[in-house]
PDB file of N, CA and C in Angstrom:
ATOM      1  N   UNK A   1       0.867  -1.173   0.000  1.00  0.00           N
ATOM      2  CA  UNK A   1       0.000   0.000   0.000  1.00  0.00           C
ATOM      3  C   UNK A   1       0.902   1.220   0.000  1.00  0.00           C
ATOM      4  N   UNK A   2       0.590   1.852  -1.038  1.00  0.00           N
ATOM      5  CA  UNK A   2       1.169   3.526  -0.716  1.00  0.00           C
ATOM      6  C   UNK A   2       1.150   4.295  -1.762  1.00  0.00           C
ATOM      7  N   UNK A   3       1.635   5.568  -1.562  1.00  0.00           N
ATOM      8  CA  UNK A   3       1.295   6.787  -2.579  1.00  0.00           C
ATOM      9  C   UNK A   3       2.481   7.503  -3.027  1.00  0.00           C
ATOM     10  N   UNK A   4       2.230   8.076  -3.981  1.00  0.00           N
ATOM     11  CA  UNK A   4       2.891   8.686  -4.968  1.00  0.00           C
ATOM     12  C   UNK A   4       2.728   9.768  -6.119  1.00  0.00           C
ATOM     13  N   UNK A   5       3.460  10.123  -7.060  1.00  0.00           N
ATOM     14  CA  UNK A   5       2.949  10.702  -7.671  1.00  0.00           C
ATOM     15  C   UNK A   5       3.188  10.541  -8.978  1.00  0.00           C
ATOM     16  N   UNK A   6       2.121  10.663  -9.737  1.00  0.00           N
ATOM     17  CA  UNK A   6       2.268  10.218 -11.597  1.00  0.00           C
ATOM     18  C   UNK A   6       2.217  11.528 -12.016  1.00  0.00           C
ATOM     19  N   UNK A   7       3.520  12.159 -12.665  1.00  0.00           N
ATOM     20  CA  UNK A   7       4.227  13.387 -13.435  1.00  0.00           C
ATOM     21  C   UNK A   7       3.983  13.790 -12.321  1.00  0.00           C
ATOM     22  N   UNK A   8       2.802  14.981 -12.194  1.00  0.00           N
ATOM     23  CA  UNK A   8       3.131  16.235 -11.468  1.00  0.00           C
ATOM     24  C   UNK A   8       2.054  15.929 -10.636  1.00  0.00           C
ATOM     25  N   UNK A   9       0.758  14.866 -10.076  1.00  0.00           N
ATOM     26  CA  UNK A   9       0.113  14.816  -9.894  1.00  0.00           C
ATOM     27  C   UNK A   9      -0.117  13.701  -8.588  1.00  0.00           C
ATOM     28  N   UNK A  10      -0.168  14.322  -7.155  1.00  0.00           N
ATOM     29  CA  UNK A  10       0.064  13.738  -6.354  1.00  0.00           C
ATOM     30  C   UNK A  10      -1.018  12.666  -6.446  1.00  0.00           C
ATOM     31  N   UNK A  11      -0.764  11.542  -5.417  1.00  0.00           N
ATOM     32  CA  UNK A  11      -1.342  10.071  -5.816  1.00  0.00           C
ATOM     33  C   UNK A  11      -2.189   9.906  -4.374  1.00  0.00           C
ATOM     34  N   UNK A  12      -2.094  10.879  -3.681  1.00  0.00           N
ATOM     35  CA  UNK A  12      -2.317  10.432  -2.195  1.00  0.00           C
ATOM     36  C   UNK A  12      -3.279   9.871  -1.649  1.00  0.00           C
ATOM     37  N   UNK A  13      -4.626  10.226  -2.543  1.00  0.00           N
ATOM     38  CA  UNK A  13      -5.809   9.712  -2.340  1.00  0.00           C
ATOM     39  C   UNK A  13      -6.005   8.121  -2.480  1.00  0.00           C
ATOM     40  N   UNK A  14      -4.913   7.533  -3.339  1.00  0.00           N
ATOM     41  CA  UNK A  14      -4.951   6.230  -3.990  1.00  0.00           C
ATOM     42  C   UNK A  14      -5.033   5.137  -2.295  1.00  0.00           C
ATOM     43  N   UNK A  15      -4.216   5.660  -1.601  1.00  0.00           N
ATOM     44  CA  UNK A  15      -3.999   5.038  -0.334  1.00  0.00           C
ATOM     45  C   UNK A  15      -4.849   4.625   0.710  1.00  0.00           C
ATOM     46  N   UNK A  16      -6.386   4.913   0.887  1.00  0.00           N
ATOM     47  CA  UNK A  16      -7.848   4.822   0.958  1.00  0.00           C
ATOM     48  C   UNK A  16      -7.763   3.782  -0.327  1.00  0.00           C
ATOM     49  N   UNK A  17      -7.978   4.248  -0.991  1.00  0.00           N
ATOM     50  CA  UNK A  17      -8.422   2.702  -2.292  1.00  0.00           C
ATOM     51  C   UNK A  17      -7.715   2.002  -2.291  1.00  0.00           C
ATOM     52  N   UNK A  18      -6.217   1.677  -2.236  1.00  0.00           N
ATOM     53  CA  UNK A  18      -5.389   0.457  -1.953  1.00  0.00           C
ATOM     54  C   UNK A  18      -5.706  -0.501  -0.437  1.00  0.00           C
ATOM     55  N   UNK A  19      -5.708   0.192  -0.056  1.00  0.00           N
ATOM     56  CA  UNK A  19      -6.147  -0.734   1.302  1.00  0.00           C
ATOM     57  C   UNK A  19      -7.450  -1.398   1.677  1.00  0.00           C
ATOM     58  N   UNK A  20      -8.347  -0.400   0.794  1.00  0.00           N
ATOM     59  CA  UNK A  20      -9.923  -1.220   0.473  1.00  0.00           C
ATOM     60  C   UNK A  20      -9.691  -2.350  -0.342  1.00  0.00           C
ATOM     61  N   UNK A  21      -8.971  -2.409  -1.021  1.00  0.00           N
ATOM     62  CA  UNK A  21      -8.728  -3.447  -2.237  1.00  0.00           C
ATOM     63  C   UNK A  21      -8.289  -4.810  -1.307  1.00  0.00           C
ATOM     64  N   UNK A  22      -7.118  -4.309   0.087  1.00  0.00           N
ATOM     65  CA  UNK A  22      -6.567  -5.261   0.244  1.00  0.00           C
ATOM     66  C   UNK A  22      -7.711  -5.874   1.290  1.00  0.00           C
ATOM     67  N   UNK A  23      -8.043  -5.104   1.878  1.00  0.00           N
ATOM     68  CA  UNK A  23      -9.018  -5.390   2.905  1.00  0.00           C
ATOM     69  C   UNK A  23     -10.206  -6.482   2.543  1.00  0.00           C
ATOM     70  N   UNK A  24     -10.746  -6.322   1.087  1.00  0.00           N
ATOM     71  CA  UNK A  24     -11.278  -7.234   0.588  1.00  0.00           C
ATOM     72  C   UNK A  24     -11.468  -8.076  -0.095  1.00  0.00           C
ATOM     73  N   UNK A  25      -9.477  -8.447  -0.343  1.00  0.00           N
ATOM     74  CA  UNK A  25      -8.999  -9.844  -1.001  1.00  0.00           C
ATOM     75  C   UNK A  25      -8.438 -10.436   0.578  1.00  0.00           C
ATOM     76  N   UNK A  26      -8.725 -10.312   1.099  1.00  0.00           N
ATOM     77  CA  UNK A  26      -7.958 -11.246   2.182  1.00  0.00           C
ATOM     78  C   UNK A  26      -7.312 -10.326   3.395  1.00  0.00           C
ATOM     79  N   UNK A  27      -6.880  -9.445   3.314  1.00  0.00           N
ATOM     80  CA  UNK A  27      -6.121  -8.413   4.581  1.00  0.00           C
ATOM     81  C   UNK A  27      -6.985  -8.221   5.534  1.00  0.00           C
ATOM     82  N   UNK A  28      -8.591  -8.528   5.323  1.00  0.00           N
ATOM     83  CA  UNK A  28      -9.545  -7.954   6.506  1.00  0.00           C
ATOM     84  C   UNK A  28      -9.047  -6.323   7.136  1.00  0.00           C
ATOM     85  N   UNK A  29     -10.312  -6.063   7.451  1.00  0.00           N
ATOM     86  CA  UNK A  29     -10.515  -4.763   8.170  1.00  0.00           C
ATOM     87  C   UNK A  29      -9.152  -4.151   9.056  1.00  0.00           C
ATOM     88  N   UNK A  30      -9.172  -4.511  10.019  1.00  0.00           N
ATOM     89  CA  UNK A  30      -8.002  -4.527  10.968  1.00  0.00           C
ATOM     90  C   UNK A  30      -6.895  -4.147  10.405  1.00  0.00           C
ATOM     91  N   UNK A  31      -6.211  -5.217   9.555  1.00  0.00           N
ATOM     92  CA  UNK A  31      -4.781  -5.331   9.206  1.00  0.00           C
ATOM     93  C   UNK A  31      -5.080  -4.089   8.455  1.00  0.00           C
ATOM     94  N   UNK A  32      -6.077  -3.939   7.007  1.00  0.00           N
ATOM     95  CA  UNK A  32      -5.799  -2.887   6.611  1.00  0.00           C
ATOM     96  C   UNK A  32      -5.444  -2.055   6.784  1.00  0.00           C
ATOM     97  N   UNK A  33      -6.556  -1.387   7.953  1.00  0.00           N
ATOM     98  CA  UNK A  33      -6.584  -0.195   8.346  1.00  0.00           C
ATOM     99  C   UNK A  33      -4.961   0.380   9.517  1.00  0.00           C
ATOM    100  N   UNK A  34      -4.349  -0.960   9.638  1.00  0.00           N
ATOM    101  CA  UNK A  34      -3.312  -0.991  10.251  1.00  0.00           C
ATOM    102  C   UNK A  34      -2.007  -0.750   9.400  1.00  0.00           C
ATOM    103  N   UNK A  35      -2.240  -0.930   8.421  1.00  0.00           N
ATOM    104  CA  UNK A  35      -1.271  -0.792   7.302  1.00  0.00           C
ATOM    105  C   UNK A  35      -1.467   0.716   6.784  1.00  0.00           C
ATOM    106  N   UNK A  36      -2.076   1.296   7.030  1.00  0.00           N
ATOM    107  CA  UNK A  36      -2.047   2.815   6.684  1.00  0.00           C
ATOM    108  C   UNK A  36      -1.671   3.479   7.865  1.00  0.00           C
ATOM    109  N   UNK A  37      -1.998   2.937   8.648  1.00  0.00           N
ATOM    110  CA  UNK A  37      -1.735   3.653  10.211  1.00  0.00           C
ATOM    111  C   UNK A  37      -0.360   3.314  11.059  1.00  0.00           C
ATOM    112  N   UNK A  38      -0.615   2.799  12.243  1.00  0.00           N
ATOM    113  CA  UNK A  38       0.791   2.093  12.841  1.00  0.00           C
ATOM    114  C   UNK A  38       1.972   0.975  12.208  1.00  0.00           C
ATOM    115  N   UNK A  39       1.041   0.366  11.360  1.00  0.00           N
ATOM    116  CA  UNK A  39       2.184  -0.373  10.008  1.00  0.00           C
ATOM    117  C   UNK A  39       2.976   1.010   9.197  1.00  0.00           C
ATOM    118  N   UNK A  40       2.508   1.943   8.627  1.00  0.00           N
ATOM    119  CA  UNK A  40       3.245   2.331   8.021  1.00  0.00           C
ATOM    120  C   UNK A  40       4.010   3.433   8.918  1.00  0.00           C
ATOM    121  N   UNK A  41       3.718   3.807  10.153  1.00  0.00           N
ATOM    122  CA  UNK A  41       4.609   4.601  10.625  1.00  0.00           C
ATOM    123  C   UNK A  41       5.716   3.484  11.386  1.00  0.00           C
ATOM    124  N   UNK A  42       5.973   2.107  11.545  1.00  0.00           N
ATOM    125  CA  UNK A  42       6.755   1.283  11.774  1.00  0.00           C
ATOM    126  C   UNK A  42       7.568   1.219  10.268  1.00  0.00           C
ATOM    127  N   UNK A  43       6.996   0.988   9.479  1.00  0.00           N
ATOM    128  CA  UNK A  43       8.292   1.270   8.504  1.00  0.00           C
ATOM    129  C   UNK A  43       9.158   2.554   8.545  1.00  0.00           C
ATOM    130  N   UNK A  44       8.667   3.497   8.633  1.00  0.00           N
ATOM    131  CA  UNK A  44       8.919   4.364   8.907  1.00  0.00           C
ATOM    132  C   UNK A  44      10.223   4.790   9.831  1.00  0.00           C
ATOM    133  N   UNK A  45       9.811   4.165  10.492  1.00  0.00           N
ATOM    134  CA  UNK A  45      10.718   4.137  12.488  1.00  0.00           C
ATOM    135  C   UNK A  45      10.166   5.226  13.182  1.00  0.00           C
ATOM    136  N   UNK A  46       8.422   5.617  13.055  1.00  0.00           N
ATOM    137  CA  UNK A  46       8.380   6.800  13.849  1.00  0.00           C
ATOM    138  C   UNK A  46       7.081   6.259  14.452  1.00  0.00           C
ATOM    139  N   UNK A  47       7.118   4.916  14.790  1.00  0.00           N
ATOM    140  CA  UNK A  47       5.948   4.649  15.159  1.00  0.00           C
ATOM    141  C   UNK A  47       5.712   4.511  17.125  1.00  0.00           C
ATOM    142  N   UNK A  48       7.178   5.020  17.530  1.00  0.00           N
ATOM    143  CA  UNK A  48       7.020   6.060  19.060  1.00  0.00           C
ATOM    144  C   UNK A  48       6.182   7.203  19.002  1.00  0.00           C
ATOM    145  N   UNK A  49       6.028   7.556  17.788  1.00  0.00           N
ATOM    146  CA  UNK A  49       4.909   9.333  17.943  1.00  0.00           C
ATOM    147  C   UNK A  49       4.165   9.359  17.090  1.00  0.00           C
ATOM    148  N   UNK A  50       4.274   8.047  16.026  1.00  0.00           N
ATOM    149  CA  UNK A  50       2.975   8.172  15.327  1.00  0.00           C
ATOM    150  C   UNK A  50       2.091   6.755  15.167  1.00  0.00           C
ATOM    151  N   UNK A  51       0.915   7.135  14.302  1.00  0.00           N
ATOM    152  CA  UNK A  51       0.617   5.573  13.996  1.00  0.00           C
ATOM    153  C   UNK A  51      -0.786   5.027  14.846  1.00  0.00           C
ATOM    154  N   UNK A  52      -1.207   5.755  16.010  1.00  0.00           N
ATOM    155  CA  UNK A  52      -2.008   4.897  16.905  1.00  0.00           C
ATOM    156  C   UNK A  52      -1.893   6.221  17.948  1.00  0.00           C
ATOM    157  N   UNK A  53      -3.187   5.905  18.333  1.00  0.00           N
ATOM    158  CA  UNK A  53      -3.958   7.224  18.928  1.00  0.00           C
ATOM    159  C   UNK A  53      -3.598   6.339  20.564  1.00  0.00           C
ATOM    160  N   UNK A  54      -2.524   6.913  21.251  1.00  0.00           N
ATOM    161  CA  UNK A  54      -1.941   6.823  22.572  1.00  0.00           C
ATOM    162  C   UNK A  54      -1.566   7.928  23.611  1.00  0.00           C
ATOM    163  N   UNK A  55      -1.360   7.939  24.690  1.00  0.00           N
ATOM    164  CA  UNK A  55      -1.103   8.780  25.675  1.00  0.00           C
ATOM    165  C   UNK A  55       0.494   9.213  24.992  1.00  0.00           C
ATOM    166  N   UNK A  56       0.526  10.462  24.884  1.00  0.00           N
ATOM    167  CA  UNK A  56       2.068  11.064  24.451  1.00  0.00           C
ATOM    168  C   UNK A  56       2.619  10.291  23.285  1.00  0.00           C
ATOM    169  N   UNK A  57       1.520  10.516  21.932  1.00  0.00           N
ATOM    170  CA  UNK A  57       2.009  10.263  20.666  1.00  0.00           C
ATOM    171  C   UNK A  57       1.360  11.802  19.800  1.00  0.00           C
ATOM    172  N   UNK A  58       1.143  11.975  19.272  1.00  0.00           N
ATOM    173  CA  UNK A  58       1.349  12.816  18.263  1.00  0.00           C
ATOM    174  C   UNK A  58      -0.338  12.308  18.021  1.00  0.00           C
ATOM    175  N   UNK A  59      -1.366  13.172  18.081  1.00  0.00           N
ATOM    176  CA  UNK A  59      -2.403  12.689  17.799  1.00  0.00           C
ATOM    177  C   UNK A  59      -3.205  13.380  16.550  1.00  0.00           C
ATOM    178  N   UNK A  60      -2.650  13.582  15.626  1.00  0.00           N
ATOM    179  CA  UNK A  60      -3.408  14.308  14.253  1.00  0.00           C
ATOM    180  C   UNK A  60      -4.378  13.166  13.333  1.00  0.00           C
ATOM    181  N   UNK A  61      -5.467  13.504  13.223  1.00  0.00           N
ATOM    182  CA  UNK A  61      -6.515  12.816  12.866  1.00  0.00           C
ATOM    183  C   UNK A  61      -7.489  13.390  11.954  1.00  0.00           C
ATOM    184  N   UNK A  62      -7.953  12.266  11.155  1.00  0.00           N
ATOM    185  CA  UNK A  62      -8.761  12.921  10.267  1.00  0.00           C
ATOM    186  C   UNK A  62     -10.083  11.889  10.701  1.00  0.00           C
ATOM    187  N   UNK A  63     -11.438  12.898  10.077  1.00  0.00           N
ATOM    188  CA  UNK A  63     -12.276  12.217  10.734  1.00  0.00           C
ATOM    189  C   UNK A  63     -13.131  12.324   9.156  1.00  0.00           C
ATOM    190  N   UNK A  64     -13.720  11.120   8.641  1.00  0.00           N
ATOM    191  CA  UNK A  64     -14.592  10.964   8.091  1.00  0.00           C
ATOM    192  C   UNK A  64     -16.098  11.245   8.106  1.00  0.00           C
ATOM    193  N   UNK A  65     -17.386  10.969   6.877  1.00  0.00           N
ATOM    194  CA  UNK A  65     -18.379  10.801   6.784  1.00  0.00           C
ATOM    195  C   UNK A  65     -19.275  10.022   7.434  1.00  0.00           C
ATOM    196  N   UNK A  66     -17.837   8.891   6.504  1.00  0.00           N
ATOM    197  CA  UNK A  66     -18.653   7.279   7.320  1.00  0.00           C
ATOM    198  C   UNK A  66     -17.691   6.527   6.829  1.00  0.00           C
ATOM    199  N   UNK A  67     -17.372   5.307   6.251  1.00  0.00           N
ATOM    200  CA  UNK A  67     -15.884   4.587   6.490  1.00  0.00           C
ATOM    201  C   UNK A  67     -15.607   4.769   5.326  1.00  0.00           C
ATOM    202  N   UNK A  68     -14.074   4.463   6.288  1.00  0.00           N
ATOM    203  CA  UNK A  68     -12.714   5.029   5.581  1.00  0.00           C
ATOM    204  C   UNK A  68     -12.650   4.440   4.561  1.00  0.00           C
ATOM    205  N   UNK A  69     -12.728   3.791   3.873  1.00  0.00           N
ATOM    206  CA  UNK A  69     -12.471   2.356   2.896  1.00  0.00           C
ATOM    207  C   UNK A  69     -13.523   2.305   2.081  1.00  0.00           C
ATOM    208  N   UNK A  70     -14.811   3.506   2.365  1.00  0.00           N
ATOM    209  CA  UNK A  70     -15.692   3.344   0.865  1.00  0.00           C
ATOM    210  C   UNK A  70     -15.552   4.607   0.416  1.00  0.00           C
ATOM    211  N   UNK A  71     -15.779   4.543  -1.124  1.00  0.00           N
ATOM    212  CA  UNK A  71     -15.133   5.242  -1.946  1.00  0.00           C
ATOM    213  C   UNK A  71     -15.896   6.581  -1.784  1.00  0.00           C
ATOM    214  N   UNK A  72     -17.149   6.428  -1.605  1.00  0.00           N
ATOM    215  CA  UNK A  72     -18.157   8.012  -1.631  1.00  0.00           C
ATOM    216  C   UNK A  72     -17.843   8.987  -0.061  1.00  0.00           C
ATOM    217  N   UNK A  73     -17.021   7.919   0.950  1.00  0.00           N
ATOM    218  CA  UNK A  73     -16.349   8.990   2.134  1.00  0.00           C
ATOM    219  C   UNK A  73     -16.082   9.681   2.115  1.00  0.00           C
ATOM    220  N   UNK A  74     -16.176  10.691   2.539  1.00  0.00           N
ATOM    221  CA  UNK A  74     -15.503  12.529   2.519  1.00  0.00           C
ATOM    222  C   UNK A  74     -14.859  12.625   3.982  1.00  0.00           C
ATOM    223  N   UNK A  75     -13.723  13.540   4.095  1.00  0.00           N
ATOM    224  CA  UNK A  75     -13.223  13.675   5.123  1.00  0.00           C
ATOM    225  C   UNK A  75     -13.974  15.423   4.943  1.00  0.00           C
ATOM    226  N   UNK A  76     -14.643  14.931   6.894  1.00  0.00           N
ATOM    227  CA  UNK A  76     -15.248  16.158   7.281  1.00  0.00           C
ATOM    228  C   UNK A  76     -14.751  17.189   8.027  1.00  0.00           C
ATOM    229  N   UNK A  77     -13.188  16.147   8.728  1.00  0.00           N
ATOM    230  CA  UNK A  77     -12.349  17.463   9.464  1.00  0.00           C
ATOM    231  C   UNK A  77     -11.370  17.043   9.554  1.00  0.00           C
ATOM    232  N   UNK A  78     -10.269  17.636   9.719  1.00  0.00           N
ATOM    233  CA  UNK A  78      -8.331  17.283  10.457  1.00  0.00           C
ATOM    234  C   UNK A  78      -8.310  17.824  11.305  1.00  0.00           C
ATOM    235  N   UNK A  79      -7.656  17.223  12.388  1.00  0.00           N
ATOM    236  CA  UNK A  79      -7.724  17.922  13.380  1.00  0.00           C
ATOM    237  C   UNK A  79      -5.748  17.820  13.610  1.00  0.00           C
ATOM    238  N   UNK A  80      -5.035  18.396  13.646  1.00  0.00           N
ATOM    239  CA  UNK A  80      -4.116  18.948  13.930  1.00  0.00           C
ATOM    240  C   UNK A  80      -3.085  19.162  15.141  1.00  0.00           C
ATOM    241  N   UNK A  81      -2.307  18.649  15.977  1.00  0.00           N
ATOM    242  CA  UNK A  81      -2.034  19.160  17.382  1.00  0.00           C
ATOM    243  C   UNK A  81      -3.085  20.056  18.043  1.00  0.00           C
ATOM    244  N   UNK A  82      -4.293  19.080  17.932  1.00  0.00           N
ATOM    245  CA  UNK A  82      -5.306  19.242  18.795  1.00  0.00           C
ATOM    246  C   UNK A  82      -6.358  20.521  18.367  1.00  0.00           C
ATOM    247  N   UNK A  83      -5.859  21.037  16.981  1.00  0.00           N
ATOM    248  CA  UNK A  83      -6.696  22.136  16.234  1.00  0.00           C
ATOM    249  C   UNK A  83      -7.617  21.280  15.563  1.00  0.00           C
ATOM    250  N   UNK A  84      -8.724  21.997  14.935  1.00  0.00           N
ATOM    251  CA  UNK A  84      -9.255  21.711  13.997  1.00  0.00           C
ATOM    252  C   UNK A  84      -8.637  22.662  12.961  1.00  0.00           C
ATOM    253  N   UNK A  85      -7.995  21.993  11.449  1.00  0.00           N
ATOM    254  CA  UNK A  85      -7.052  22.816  10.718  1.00  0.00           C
ATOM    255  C   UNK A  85      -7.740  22.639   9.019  1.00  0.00           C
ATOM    256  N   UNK A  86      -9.441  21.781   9.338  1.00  0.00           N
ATOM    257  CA  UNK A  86      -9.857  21.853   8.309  1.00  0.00           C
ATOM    258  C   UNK A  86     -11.664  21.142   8.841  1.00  0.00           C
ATOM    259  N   UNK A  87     -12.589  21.336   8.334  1.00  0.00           N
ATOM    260  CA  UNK A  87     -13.756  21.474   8.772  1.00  0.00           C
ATOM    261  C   UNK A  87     -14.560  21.550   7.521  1.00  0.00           C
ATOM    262  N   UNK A  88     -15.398  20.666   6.762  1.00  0.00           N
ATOM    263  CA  UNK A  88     -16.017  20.469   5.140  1.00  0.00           C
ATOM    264  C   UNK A  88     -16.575  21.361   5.602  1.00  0.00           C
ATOM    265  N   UNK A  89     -17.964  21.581   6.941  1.00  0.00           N
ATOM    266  CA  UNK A  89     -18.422  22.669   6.445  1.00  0.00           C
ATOM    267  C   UNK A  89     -18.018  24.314   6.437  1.00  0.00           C
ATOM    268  N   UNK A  90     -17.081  24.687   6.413  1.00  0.00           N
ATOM    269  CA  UNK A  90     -16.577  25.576   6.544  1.00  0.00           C
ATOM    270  C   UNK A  90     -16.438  25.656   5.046  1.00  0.00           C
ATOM    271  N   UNK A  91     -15.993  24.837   4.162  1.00  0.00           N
ATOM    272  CA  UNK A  91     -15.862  25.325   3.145  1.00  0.00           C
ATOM    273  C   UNK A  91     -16.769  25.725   1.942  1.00  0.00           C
ATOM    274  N   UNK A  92     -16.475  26.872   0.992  1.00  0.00           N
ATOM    275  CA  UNK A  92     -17.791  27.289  -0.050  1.00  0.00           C
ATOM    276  C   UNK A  92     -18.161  26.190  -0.686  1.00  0.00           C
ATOM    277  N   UNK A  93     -19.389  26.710  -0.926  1.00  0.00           N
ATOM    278  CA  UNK A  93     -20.373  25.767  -1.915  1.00  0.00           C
ATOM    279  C   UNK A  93     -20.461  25.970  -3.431  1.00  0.00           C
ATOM    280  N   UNK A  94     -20.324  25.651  -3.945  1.00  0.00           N
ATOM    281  CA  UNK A  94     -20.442  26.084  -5.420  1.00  0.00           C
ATOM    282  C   UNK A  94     -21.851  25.874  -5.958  1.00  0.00           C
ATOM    283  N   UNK A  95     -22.469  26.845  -6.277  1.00  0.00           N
ATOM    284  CA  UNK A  95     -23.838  26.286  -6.647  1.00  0.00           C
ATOM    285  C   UNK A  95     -24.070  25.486  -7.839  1.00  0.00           C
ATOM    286  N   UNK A  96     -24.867  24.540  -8.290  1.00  0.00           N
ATOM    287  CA  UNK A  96     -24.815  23.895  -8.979  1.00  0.00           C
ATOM    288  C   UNK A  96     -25.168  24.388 -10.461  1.00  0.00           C
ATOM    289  N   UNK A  97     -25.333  25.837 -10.611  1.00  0.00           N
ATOM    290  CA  UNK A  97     -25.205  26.085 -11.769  1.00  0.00           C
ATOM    291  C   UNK A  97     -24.072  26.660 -12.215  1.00  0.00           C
ATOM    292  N   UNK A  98     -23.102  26.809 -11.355  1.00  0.00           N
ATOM    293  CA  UNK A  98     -21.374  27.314 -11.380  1.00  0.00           C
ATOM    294  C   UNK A  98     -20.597  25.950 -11.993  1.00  0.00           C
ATOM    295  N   UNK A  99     -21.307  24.859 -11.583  1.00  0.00           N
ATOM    296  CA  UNK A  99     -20.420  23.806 -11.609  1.00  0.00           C
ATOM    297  C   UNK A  99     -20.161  23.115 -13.008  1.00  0.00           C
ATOM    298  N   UNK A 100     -18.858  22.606 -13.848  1.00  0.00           N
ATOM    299  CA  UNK A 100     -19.080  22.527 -14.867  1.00  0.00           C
ATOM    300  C   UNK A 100     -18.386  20.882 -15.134  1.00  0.00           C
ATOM    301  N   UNK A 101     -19.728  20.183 -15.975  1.00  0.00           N
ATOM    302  CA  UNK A 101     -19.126  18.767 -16.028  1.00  0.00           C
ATOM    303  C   UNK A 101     -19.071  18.825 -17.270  1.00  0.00           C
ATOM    304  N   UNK A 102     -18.250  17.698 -17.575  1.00  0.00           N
ATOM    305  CA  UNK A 102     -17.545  17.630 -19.389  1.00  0.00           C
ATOM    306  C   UNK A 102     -18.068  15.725 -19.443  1.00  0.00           C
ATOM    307  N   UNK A 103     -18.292  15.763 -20.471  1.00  0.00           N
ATOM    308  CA  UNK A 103     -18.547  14.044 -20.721  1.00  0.00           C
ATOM    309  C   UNK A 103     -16.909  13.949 -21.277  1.00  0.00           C
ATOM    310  N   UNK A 104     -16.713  12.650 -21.049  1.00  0.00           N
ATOM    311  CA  UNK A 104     -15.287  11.849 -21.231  1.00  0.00           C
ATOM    312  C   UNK A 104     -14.490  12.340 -22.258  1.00  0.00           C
ATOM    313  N   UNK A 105     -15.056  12.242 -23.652  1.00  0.00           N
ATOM    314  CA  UNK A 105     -14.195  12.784 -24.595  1.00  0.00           C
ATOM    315  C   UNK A 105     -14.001  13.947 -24.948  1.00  0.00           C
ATOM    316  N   UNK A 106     -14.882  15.001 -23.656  1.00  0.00           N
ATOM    317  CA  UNK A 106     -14.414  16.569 -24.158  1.00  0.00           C
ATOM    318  C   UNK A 106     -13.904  16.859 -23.049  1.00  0.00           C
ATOM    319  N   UNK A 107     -13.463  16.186 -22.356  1.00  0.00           N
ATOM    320  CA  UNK A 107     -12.808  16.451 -21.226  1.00  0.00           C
ATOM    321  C   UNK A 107     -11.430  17.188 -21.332  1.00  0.00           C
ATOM    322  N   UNK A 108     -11.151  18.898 -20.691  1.00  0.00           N
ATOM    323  CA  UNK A 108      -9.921  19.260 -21.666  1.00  0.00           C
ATOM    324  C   UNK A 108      -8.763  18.812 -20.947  1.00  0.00           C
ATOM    325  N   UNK A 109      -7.665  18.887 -21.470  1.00  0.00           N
ATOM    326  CA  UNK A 109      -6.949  18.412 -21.200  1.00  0.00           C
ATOM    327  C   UNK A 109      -5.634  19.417 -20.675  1.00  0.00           C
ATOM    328  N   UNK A 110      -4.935  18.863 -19.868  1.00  0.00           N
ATOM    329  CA  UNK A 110      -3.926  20.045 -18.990  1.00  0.00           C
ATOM    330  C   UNK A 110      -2.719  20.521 -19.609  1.00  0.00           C
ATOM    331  N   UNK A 111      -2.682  19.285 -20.878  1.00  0.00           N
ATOM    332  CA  UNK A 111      -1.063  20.246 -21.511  1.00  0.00           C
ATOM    333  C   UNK A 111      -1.376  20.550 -23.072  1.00  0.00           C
ATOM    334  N   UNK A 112      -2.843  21.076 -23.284  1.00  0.00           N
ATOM    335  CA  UNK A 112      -2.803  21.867 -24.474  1.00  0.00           C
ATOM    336  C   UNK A 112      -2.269  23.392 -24.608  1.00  0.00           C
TER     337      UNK A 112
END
């Protein structure tokens, strides 16, 4: 499981969908969700301050819709060394006649 970036275009979101994938060929719930969390801050070597929500670790958290691992989830807040440093509803709405969808093949493209 992990993220990256293709050309210029960070991958980060992929890391929620990789672990759903694994979660439901065989990794189960748990491990998954352990593999994004305290698994990967053990590779790491920083899994003394990160990784798992403990007394005197580093507790920055993001809090979802509803679970982490389905794809229509929205993260509704981060919370930060104990801030809230992001909050969905706080952010503008675009009304839906602002909003502009393209079907597949007129979709423009970023390096014309």
């Amino acid at each position: 499981i992990g993220s990256g970036a293709e050309t210029y275009v960070p991958k980060t979101r992929v890391v929620r969908y990789e672990a759903a994938m694994g979660m439901v060929y065989g990794l189960g719930r748990q491990r998954a969700l352990e593999a994004v969390t305290l698994g990967a801050a053990k590779i790491l070597g920083i899994d003394d301050r990160y990784g798992s929500l403990e007394a005197g670790k580093v507790a920055d958290i993001v809090l979802y819709s509803g679970d982490p691992f389905e794809h229509k989830t929205q993260v509704t807040h981060v919370v930060v060394d104990g801030k809230i440093v992001y909050s969905r509803a706080d952010r503008p709405q675009i009304p839906l006649a602002l909003r502009q969808y393209y079907s597949s093949p007129n979709i423009p493209c970023c390096l014309d």
